[in-house]
C-alpha atoms as a PDB file:
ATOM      1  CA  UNK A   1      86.938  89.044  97.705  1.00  0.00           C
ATOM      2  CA  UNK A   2      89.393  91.723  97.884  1.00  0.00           C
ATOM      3  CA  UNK A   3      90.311  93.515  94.514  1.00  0.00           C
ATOM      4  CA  UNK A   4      94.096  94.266  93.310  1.00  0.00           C
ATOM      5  CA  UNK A   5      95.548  97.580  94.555  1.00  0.00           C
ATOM      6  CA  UNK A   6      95.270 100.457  92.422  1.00  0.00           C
ATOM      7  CA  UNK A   7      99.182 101.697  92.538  1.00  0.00           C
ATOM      8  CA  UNK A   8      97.887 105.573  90.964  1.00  0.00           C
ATOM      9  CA  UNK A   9      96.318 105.660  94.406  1.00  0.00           C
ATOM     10  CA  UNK A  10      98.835 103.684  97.204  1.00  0.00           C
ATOM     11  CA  UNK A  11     101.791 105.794  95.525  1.00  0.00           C
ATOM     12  CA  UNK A  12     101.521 108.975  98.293  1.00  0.00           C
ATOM     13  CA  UNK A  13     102.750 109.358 101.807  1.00  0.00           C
ATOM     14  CA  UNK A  14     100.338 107.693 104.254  1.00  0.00           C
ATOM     15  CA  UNK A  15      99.976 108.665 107.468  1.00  0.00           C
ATOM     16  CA  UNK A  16      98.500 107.075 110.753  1.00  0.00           C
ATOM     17  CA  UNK A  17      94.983 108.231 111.686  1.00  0.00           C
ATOM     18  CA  UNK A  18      94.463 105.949 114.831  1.00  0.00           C
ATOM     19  CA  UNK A  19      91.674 107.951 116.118  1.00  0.00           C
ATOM     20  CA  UNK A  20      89.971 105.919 113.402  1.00  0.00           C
ATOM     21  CA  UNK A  21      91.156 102.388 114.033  1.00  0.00           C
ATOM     22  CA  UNK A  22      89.039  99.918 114.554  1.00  0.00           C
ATOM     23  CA  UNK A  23      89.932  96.345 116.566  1.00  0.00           C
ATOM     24  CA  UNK A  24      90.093  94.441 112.888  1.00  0.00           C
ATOM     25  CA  UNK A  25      91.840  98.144 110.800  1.00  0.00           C
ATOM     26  CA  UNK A  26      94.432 100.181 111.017  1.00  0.00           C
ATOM     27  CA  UNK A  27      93.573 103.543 109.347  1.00  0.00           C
ATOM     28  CA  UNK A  28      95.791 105.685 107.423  1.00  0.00           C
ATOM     29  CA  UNK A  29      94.617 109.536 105.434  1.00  0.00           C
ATOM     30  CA  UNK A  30      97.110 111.029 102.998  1.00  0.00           C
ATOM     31  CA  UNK A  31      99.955 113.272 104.234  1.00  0.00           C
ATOM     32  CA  UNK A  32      98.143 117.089 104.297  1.00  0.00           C
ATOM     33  CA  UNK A  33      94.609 115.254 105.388  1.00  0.00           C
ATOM     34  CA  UNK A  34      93.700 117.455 108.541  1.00  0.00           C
ATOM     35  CA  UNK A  35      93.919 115.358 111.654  1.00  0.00           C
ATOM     36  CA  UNK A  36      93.749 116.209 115.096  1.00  0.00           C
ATOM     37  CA  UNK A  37      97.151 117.933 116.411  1.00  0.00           C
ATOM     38  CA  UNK A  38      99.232 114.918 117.967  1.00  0.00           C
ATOM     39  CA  UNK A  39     102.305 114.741 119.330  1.00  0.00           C
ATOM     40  CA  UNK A  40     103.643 112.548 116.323  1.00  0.00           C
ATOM     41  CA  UNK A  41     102.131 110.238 114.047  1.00  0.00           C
ATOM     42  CA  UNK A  42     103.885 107.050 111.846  1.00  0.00           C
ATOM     43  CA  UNK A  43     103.515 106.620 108.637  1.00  0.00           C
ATOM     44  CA  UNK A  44     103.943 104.817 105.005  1.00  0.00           C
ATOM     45  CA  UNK A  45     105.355 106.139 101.829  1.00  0.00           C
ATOM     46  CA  UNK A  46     104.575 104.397  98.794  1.00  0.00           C
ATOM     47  CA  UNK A  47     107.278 105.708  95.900  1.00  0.00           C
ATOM     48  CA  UNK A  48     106.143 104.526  92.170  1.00  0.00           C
ATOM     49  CA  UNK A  49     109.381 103.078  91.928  1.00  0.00           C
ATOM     50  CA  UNK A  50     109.053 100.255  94.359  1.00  0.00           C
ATOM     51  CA  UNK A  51     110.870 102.195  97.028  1.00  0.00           C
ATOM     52  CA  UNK A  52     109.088 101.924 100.949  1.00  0.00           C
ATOM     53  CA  UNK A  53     109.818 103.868 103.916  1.00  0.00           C
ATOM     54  CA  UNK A  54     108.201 103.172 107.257  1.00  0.00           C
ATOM     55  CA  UNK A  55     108.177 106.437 109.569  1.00  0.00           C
ATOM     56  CA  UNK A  56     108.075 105.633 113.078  1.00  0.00           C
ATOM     57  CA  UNK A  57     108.175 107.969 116.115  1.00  0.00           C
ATOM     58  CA  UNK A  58     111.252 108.356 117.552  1.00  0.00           C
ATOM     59  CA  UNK A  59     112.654 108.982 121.010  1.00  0.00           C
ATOM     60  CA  UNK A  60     112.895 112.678 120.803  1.00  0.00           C
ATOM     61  CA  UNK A  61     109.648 112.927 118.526  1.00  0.00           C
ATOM     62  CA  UNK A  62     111.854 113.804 115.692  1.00  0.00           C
ATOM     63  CA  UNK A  63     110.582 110.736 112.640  1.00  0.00           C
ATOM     64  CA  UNK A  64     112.475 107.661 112.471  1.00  0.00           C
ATOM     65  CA  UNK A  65     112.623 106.137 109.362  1.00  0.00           C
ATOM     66  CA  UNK A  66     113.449 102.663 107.811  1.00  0.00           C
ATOM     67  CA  UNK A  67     113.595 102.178 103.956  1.00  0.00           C
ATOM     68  CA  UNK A  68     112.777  99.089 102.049  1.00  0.00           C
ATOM     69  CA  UNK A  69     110.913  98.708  98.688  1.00  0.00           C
ATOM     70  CA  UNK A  70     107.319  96.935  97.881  1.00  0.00           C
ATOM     71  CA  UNK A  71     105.382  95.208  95.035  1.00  0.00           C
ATOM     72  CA  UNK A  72     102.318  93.950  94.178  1.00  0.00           C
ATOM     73  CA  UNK A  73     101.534  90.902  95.160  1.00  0.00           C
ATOM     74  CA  UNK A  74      99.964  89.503  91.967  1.00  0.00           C
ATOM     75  CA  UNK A  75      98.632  85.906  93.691  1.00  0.00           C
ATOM     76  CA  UNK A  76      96.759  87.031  96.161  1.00  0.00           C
ATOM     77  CA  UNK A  77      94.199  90.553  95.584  1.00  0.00           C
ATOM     78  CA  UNK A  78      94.667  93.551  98.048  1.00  0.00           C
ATOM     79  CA  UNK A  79      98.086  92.600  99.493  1.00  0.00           C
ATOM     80  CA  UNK A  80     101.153  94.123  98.867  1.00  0.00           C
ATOM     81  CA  UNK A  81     104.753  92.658  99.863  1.00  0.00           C
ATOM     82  CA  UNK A  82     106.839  94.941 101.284  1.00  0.00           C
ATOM     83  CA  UNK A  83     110.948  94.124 102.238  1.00  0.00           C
ATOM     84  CA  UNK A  84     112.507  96.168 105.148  1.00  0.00           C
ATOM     85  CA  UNK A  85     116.100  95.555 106.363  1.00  0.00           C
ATOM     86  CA  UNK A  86     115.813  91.741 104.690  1.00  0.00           C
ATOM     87  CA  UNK A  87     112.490  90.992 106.354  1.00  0.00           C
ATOM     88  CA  UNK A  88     109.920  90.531 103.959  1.00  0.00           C
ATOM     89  CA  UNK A  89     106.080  91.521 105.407  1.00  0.00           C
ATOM     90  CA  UNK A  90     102.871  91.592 104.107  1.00  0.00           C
ATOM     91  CA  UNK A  91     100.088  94.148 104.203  1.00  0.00           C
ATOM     92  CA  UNK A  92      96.787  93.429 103.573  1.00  0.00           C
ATOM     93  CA  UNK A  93      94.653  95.934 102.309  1.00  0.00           C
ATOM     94  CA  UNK A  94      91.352  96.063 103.008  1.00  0.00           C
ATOM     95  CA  UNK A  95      90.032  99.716 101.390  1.00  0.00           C
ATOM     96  CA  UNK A  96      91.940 102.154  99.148  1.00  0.00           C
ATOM     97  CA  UNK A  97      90.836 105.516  98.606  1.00  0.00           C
ATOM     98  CA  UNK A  98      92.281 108.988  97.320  1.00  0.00           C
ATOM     99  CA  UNK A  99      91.536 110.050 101.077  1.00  0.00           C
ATOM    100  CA  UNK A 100      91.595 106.512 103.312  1.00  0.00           C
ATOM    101  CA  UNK A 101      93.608 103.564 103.607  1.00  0.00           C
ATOM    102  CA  UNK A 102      92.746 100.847 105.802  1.00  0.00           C
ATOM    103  CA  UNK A 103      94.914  97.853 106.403  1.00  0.00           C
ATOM    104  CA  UNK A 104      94.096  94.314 108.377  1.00  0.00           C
ATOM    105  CA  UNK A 105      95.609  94.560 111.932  1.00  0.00           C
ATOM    106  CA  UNK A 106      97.847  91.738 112.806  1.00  0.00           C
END
């Protein structure tokens, strides 16, 4: 059974390590972790005060970002709701770590 997230470590800047996903996981090390040079990676930002931002890869490889916020969500253990542009979405966490997050692929 999966346990509740531990906010002191999911508030950081998360970014896409997809060298290590697996077919079930998509794998995320904290912003500063040393990855492989890549043209651009996406990311998640956790802010403690429920504020979200998704960073995608733009166009011109310059970050494209969308902001939203995110809770908790206290019914059901290692998810986390987060609300983009109106559209709620959940992500389901499977492992959180000071260095690795890993999150159920959809």
């Amino acid at each position: 059974m999966a346990q509740q997230v531990d906010t002191s470590l999911l508030c950081k800047r998360w970014v896409h390590s997809r060298e290590e996903d697996t077919p079930t996981e998509v794998v995320y090390r904290p912003a500063g972790f040393p990855l492989p040079p890549s043209r651009g990676r996406s990311g998640l930002e956790f802010d403690a005060d429920g504020s979200f931002k998704r960073i995608g890869i733009g166009a011109t490889d310059v970050s494209n970002v969308k902001e939203g916020s995110w809770q908790i969500d206290d019914m059901n253990a290692g998810h986390v709701r987060v609300k983009m542009e109106g559209q709620p979405h959940v992500l389901k966490i499977n492992d959180l770590k000071q260095d690795r997050m890993t999150v159920k692929r959809e």
